[in-house]
PDB file of N, CA and C in Angstrom:
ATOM      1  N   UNK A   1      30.365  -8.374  33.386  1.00  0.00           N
ATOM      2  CA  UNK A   1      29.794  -9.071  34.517  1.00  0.00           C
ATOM      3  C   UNK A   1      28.667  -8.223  35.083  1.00  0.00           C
ATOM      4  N   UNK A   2      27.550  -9.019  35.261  1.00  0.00           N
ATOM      5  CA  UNK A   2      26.670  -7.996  36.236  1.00  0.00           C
ATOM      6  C   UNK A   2      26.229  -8.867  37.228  1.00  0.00           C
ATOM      7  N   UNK A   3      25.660  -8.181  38.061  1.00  0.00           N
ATOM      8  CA  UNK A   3      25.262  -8.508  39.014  1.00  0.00           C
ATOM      9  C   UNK A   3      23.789  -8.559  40.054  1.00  0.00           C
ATOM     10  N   UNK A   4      22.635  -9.240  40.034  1.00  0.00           N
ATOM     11  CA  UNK A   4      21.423  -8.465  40.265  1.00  0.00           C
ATOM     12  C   UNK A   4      21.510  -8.862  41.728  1.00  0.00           C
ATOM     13  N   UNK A   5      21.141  -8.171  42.644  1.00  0.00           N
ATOM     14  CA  UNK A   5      21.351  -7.955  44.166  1.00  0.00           C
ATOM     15  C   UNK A   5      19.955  -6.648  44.294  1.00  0.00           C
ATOM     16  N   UNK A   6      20.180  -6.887  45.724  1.00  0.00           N
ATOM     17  CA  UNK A   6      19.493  -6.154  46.642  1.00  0.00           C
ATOM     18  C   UNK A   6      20.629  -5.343  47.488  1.00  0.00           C
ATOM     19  N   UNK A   7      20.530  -3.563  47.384  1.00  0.00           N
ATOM     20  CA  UNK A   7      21.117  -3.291  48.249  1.00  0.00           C
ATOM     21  C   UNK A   7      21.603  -3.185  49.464  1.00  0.00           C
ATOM     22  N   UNK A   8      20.251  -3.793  50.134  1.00  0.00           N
ATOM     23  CA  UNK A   8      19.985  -4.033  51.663  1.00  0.00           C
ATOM     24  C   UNK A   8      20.567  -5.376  51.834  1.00  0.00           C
ATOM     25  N   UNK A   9      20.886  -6.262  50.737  1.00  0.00           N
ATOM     26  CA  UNK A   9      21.360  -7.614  51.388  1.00  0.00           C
ATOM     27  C   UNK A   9      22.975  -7.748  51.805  1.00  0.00           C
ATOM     28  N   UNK A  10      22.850  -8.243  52.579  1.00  0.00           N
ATOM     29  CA  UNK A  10      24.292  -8.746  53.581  1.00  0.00           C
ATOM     30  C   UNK A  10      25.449  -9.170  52.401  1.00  0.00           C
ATOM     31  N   UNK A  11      24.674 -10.426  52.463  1.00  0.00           N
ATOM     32  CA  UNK A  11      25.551 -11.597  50.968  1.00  0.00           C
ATOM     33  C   UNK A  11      25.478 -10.598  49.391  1.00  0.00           C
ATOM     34  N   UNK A  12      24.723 -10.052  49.105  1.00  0.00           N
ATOM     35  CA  UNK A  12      24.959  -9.059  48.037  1.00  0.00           C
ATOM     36  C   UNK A  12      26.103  -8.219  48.220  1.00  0.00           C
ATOM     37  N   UNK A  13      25.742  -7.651  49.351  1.00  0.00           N
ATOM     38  CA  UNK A  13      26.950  -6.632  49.263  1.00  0.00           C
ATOM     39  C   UNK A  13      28.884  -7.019  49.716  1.00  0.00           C
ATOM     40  N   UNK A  14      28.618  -8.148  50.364  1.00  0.00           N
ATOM     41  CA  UNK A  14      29.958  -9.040  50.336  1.00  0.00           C
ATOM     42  C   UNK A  14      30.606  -9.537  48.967  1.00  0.00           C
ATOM     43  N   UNK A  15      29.430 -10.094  48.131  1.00  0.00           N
ATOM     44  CA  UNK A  15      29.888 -10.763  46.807  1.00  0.00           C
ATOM     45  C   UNK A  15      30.285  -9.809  45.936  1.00  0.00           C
ATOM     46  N   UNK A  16      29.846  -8.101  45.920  1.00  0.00           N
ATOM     47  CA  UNK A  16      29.974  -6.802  45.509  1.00  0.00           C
ATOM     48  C   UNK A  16      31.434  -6.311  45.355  1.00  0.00           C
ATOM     49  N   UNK A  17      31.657  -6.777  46.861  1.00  0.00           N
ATOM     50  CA  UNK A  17      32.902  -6.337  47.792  1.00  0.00           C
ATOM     51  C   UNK A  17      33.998  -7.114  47.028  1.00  0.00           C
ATOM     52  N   UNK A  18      33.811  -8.661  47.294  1.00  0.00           N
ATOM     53  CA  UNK A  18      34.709  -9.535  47.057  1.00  0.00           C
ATOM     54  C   UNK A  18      35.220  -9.331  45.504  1.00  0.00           C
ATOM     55  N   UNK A  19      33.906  -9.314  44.928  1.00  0.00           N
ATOM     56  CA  UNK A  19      34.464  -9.278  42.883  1.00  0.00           C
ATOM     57  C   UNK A  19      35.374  -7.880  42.811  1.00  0.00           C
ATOM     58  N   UNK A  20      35.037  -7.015  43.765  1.00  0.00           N
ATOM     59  CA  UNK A  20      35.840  -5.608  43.104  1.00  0.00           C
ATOM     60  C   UNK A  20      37.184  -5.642  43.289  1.00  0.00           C
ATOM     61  N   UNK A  21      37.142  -6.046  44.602  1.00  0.00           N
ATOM     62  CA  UNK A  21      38.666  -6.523  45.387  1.00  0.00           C
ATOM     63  C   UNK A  21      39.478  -7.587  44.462  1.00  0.00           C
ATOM     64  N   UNK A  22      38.695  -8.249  43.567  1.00  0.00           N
ATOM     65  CA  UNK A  22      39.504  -9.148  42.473  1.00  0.00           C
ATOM     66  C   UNK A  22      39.646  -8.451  41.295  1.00  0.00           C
ATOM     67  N   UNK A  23      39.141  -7.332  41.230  1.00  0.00           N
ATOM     68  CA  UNK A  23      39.655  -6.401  39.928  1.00  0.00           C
ATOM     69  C   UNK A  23      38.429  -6.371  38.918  1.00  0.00           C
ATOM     70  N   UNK A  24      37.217  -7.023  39.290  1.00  0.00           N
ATOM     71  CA  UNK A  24      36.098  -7.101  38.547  1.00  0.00           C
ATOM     72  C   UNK A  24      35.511  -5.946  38.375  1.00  0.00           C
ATOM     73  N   UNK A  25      34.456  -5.456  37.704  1.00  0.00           N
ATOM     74  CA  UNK A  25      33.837  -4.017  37.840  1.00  0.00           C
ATOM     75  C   UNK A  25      32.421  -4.451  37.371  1.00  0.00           C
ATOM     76  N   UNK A  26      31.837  -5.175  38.309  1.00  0.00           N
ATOM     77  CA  UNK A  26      30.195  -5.844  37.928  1.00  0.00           C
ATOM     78  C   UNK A  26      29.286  -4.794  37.946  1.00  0.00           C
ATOM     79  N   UNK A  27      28.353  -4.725  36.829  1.00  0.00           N
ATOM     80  CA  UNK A  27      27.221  -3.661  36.949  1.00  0.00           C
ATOM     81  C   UNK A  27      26.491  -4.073  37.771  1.00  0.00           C
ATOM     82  N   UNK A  28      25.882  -3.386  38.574  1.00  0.00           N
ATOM     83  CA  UNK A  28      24.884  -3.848  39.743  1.00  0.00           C
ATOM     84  C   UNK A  28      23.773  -3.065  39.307  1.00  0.00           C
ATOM     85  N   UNK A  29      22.681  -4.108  39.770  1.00  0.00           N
ATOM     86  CA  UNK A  29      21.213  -3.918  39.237  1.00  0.00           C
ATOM     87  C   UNK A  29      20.805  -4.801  40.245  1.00  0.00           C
ATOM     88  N   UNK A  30      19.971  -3.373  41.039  1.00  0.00           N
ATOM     89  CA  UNK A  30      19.542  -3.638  42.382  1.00  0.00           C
ATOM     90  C   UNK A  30      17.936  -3.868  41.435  1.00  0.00           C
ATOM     91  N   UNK A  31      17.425  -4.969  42.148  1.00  0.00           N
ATOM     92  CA  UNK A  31      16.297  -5.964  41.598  1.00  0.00           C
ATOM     93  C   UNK A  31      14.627  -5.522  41.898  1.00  0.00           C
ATOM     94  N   UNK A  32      15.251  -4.423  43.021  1.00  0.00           N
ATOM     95  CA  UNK A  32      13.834  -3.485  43.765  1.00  0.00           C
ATOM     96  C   UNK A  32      13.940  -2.452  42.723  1.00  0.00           C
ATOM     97  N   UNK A  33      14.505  -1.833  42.876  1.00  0.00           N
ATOM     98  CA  UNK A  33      15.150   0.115  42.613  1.00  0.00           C
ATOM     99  C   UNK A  33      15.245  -0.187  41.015  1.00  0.00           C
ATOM    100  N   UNK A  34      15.744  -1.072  40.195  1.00  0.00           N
ATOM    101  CA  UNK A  34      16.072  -1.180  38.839  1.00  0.00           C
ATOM    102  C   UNK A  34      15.046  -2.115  37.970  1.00  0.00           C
ATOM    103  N   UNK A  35      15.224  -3.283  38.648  1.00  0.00           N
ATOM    104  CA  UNK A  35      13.850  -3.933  37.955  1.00  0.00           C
ATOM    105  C   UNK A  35      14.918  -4.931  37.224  1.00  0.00           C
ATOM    106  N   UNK A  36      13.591  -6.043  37.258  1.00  0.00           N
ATOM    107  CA  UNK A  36      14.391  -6.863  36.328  1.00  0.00           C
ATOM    108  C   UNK A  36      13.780  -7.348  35.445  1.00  0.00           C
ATOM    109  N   UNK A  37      14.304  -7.385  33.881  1.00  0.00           N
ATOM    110  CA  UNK A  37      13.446  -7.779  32.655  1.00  0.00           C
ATOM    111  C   UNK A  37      12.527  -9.195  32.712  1.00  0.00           C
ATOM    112  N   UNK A  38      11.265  -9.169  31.825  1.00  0.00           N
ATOM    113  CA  UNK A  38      10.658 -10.860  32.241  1.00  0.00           C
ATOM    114  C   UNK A  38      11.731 -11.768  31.554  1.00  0.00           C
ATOM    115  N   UNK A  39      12.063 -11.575  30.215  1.00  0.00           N
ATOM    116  CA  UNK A  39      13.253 -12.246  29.403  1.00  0.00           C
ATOM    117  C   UNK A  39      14.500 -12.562  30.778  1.00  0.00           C
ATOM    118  N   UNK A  40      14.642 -11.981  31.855  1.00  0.00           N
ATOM    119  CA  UNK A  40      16.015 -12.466  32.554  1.00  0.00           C
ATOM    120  C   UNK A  40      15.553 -12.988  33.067  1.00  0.00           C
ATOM    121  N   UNK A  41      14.228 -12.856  34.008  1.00  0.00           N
ATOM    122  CA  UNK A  41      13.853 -13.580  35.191  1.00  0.00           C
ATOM    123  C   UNK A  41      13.442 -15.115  34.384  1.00  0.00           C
ATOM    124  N   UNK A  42      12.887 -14.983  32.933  1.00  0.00           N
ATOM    125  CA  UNK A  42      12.493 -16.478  32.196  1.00  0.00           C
ATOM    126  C   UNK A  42      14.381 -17.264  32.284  1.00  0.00           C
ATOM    127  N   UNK A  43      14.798 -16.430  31.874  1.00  0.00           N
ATOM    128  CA  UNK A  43      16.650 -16.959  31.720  1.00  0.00           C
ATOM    129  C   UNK A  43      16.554 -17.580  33.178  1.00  0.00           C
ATOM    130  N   UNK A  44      16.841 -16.872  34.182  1.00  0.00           N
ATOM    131  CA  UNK A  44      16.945 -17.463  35.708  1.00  0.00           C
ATOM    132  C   UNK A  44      16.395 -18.349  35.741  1.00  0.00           C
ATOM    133  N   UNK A  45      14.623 -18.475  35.943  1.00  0.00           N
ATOM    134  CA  UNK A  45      14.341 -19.691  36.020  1.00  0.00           C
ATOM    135  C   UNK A  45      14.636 -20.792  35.376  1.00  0.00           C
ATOM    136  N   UNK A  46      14.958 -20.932  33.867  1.00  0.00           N
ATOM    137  CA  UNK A  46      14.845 -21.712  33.019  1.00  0.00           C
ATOM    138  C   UNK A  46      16.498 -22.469  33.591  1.00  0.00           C
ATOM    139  N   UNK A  47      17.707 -21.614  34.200  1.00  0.00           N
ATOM    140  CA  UNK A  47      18.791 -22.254  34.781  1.00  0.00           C
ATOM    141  C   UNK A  47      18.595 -22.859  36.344  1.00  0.00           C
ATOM    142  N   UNK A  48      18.164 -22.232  36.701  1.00  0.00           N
ATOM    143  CA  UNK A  48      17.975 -22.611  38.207  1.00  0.00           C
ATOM    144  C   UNK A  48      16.520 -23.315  38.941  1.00  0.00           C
ATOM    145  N   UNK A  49      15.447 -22.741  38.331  1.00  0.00           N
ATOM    146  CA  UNK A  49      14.212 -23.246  38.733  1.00  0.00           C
ATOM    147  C   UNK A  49      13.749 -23.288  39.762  1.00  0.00           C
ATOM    148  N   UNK A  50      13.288 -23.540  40.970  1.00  0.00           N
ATOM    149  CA  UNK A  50      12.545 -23.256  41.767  1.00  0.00           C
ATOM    150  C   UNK A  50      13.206 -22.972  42.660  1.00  0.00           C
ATOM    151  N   UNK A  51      14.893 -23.169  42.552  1.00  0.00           N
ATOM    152  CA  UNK A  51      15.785 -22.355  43.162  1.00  0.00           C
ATOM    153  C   UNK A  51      15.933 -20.695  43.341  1.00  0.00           C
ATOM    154  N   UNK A  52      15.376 -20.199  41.908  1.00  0.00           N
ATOM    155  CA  UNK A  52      15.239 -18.795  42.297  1.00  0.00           C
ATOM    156  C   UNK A  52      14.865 -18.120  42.719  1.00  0.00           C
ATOM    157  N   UNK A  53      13.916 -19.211  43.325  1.00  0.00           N
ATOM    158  CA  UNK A  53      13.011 -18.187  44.053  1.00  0.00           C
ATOM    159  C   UNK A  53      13.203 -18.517  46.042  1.00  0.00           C
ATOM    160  N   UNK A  54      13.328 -17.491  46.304  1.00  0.00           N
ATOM    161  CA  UNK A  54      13.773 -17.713  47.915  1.00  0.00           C
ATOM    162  C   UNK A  54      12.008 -18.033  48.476  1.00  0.00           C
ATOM    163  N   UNK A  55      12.000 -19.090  48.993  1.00  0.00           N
ATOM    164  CA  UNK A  55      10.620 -19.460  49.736  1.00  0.00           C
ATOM    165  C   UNK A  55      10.998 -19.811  50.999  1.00  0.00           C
ATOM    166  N   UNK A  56      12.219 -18.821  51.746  1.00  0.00           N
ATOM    167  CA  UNK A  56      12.628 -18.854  53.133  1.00  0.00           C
ATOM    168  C   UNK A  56      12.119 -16.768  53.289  1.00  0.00           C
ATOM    169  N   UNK A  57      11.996 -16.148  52.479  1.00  0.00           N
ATOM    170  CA  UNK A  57      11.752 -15.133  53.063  1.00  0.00           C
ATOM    171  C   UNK A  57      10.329 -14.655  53.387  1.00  0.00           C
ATOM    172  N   UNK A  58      10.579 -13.522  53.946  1.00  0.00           N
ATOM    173  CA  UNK A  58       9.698 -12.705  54.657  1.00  0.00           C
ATOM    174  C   UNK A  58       8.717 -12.500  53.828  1.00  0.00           C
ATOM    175  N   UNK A  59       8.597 -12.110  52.308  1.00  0.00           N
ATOM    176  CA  UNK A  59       7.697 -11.758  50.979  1.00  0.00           C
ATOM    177  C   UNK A  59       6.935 -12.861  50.896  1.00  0.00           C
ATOM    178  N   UNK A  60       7.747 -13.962  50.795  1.00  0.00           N
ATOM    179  CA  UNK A  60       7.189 -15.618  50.819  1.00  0.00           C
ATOM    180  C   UNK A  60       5.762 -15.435  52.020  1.00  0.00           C
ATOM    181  N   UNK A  61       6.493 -15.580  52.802  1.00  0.00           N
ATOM    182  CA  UNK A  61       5.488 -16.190  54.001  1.00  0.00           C
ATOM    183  C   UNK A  61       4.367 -15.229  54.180  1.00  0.00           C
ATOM    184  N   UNK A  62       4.436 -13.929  53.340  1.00  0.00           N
ATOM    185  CA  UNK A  62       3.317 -12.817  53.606  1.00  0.00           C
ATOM    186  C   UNK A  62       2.203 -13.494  52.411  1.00  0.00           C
ATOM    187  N   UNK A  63       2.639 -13.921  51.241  1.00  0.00           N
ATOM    188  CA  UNK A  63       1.840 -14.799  50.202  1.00  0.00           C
ATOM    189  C   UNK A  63       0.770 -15.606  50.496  1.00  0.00           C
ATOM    190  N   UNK A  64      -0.315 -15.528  50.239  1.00  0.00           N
ATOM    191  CA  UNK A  64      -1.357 -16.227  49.821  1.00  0.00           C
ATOM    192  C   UNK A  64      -1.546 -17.586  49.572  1.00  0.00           C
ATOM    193  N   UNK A  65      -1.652 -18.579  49.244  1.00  0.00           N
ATOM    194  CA  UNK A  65      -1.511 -20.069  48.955  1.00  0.00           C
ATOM    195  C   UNK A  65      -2.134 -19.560  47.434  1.00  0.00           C
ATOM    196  N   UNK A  66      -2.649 -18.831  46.919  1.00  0.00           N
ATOM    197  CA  UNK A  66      -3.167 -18.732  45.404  1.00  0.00           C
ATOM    198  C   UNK A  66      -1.984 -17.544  44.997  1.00  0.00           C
ATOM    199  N   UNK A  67      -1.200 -16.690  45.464  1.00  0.00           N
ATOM    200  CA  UNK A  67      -0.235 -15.920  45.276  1.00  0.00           C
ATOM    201  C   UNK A  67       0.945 -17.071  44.899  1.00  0.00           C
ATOM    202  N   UNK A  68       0.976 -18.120  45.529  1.00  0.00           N
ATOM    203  CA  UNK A  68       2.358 -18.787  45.901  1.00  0.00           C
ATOM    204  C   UNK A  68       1.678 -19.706  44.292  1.00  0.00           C
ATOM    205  N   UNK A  69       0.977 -20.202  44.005  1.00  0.00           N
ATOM    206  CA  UNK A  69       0.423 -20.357  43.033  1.00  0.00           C
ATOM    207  C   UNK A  69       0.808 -20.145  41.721  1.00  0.00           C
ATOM    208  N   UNK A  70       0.969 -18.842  42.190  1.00  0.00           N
ATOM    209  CA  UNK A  70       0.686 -17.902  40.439  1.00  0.00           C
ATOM    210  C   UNK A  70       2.058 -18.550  39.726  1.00  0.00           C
ATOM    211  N   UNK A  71       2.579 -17.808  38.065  1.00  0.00           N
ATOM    212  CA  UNK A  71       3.621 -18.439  37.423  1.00  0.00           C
ATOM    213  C   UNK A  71       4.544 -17.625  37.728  1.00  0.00           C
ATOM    214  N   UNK A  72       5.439 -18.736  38.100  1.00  0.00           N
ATOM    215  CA  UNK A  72       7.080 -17.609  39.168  1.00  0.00           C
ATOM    216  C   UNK A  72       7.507 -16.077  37.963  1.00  0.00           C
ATOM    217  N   UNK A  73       7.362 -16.364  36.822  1.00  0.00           N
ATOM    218  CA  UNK A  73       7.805 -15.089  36.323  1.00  0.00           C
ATOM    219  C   UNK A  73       6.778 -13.784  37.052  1.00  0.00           C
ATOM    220  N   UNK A  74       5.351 -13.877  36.900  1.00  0.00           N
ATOM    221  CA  UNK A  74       4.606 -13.100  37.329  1.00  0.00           C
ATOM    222  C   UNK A  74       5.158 -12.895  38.602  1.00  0.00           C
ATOM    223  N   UNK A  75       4.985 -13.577  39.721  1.00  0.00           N
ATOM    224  CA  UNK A  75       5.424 -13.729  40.956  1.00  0.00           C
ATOM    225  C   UNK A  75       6.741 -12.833  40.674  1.00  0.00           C
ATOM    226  N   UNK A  76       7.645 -13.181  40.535  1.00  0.00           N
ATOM    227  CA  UNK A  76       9.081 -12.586  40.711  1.00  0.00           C
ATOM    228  C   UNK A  76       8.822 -11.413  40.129  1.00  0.00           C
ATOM    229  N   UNK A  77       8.052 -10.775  38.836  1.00  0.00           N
ATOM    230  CA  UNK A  77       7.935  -9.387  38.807  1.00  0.00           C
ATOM    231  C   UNK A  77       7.170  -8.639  39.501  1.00  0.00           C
ATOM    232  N   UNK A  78       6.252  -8.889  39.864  1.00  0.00           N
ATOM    233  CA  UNK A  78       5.704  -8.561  41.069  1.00  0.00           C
ATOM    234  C   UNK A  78       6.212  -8.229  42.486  1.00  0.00           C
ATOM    235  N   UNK A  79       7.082  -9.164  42.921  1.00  0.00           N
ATOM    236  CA  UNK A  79       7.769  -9.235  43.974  1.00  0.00           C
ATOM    237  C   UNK A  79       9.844  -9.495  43.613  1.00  0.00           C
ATOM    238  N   UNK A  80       9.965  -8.122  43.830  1.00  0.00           N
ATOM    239  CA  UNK A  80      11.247  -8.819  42.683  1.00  0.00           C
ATOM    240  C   UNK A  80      12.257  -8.993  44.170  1.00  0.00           C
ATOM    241  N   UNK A  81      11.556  -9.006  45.743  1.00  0.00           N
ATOM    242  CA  UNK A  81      12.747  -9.440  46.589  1.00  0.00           C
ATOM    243  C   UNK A  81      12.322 -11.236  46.447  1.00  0.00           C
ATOM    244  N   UNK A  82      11.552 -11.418  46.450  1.00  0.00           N
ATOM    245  CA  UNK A  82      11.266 -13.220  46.355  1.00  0.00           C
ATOM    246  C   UNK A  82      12.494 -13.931  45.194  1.00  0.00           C
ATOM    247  N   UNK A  83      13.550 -12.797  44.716  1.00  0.00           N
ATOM    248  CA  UNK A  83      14.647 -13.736  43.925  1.00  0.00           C
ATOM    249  C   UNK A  83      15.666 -13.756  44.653  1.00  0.00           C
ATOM    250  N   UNK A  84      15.935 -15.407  45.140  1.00  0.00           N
ATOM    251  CA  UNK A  84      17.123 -15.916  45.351  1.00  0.00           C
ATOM    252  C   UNK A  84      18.287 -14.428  44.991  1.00  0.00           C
ATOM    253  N   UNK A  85      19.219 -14.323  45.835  1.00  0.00           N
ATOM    254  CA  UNK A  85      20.055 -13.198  45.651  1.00  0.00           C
ATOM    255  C   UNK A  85      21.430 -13.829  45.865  1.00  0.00           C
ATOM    256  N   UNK A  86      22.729 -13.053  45.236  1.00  0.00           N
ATOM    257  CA  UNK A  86      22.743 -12.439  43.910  1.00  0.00           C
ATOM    258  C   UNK A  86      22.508 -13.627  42.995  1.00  0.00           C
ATOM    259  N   UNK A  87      22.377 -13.229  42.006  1.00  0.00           N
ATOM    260  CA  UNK A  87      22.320 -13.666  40.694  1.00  0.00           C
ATOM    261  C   UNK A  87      23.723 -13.273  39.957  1.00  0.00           C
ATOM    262  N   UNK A  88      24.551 -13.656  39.233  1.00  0.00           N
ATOM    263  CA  UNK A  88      26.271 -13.069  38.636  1.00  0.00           C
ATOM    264  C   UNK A  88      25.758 -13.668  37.734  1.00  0.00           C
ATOM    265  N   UNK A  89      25.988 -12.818  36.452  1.00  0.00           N
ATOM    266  CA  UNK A  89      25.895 -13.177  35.112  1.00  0.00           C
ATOM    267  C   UNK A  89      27.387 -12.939  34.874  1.00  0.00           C
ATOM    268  N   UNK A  90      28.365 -13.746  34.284  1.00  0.00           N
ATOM    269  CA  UNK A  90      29.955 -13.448  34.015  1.00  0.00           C
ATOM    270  C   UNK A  90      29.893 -14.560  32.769  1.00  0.00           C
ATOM    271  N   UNK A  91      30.481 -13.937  31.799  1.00  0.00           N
ATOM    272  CA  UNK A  91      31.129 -14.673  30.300  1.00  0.00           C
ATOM    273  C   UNK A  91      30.058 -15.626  30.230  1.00  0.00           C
ATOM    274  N   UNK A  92      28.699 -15.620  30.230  1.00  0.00           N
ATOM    275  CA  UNK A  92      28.245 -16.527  29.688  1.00  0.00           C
ATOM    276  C   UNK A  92      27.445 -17.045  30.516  1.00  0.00           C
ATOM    277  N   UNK A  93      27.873 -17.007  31.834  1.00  0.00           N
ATOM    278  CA  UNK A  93      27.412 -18.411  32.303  1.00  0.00           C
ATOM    279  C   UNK A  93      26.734 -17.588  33.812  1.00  0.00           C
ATOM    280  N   UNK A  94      25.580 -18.098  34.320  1.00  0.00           N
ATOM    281  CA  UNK A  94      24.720 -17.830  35.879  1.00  0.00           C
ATOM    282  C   UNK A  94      25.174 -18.313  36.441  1.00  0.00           C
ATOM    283  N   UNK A  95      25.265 -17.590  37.778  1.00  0.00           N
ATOM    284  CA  UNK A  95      25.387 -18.161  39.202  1.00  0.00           C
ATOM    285  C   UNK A  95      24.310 -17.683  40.251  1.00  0.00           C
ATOM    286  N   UNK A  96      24.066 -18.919  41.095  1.00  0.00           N
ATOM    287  CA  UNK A  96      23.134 -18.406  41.849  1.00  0.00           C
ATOM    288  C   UNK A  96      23.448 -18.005  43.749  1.00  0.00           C
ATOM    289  N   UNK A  97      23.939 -17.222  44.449  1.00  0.00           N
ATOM    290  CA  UNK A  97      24.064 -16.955  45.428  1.00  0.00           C
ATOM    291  C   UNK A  97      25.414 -17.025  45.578  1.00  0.00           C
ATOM    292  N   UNK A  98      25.813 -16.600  46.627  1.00  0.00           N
ATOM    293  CA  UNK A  98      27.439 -15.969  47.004  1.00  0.00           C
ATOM    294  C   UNK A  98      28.128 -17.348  48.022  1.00  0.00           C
ATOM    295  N   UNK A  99      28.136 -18.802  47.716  1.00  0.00           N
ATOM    296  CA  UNK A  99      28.919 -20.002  48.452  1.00  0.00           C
ATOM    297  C   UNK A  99      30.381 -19.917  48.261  1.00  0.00           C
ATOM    298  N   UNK A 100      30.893 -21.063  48.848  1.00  0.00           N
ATOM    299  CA  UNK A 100      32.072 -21.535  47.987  1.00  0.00           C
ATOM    300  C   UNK A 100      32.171 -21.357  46.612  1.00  0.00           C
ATOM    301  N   UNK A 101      31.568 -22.192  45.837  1.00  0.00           N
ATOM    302  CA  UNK A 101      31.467 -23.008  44.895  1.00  0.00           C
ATOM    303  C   UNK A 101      31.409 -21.964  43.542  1.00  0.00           C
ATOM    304  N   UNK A 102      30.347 -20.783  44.278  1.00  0.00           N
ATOM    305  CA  UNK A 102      30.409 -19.424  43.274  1.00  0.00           C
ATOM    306  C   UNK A 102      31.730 -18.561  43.661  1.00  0.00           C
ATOM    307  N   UNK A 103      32.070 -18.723  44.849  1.00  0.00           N
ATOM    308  CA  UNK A 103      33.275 -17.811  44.615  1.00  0.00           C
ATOM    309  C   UNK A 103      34.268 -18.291  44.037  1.00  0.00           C
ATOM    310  N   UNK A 104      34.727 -19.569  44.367  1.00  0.00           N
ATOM    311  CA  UNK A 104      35.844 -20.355  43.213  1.00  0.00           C
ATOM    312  C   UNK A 104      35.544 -20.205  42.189  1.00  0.00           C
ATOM    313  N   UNK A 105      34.391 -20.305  41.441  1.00  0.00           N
ATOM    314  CA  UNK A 105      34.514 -19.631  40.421  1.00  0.00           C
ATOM    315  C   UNK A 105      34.627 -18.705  39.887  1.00  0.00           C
ATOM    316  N   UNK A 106      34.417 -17.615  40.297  1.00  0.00           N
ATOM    317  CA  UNK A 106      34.305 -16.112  40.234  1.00  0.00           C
ATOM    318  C   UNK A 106      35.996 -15.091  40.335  1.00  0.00           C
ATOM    319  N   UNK A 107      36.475 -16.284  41.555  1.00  0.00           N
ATOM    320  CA  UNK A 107      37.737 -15.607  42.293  1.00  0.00           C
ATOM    321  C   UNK A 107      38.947 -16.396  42.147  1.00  0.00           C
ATOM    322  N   UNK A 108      38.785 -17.486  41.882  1.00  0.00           N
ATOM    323  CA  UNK A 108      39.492 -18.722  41.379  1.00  0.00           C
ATOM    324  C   UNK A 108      40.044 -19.094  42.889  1.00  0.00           C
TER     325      UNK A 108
END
């Protein structure tokens, strides 16, 4: 299982919390500090799509109208807090952010 997060985030570090407390041992790959491959960020988008990208934050709204533009892989390596957070890669399958819906799955 891994996990790509931001250390500074709230919901990262809860969903961190919660998987360990279930006996999980997720690699964490903080998305600033570690980086994230273009091959994952193409994977992300290609599951989630314009979902991955958070266009409620602070990085967002500092953007350009020709920045906001550009192709989200560029964008997201460039700016690797503009990704929707966490991301859980487990047996196969993405999840995008720490809800219900990901923790039932995650935690049963």
């Amino acid at each position: 299982m891994r996990i790509y997060a931001l250390k500074t985030c709230d919901t990262c570090r809860k969903a961190i919390k919660a998987l360990q407390a279930a006996g999980h041992q997720p690699q964490n790959i903080d998305v600033r500090a570690d980086g994230v491959t273009r091959a994952d960020l193409g994977r992300f988008l290609a599951a989630f799509g314009d979902a991955a990208v958070n266009r409620a934050s602070a990085t967002w709204r500092g953007l350009s109208e020709v920045e906001r533009a550009r192709d989200a892989v560029d964008l997201l390596s460039e700016h690797p807090t503009l990704m929707k957070r966490p991301i859980i890669e487990a047996d196969g399958a993405l999840y995008l952010g720490w809800k219900a819906d990901v923790q039932k799955a995650l935690l049963g």
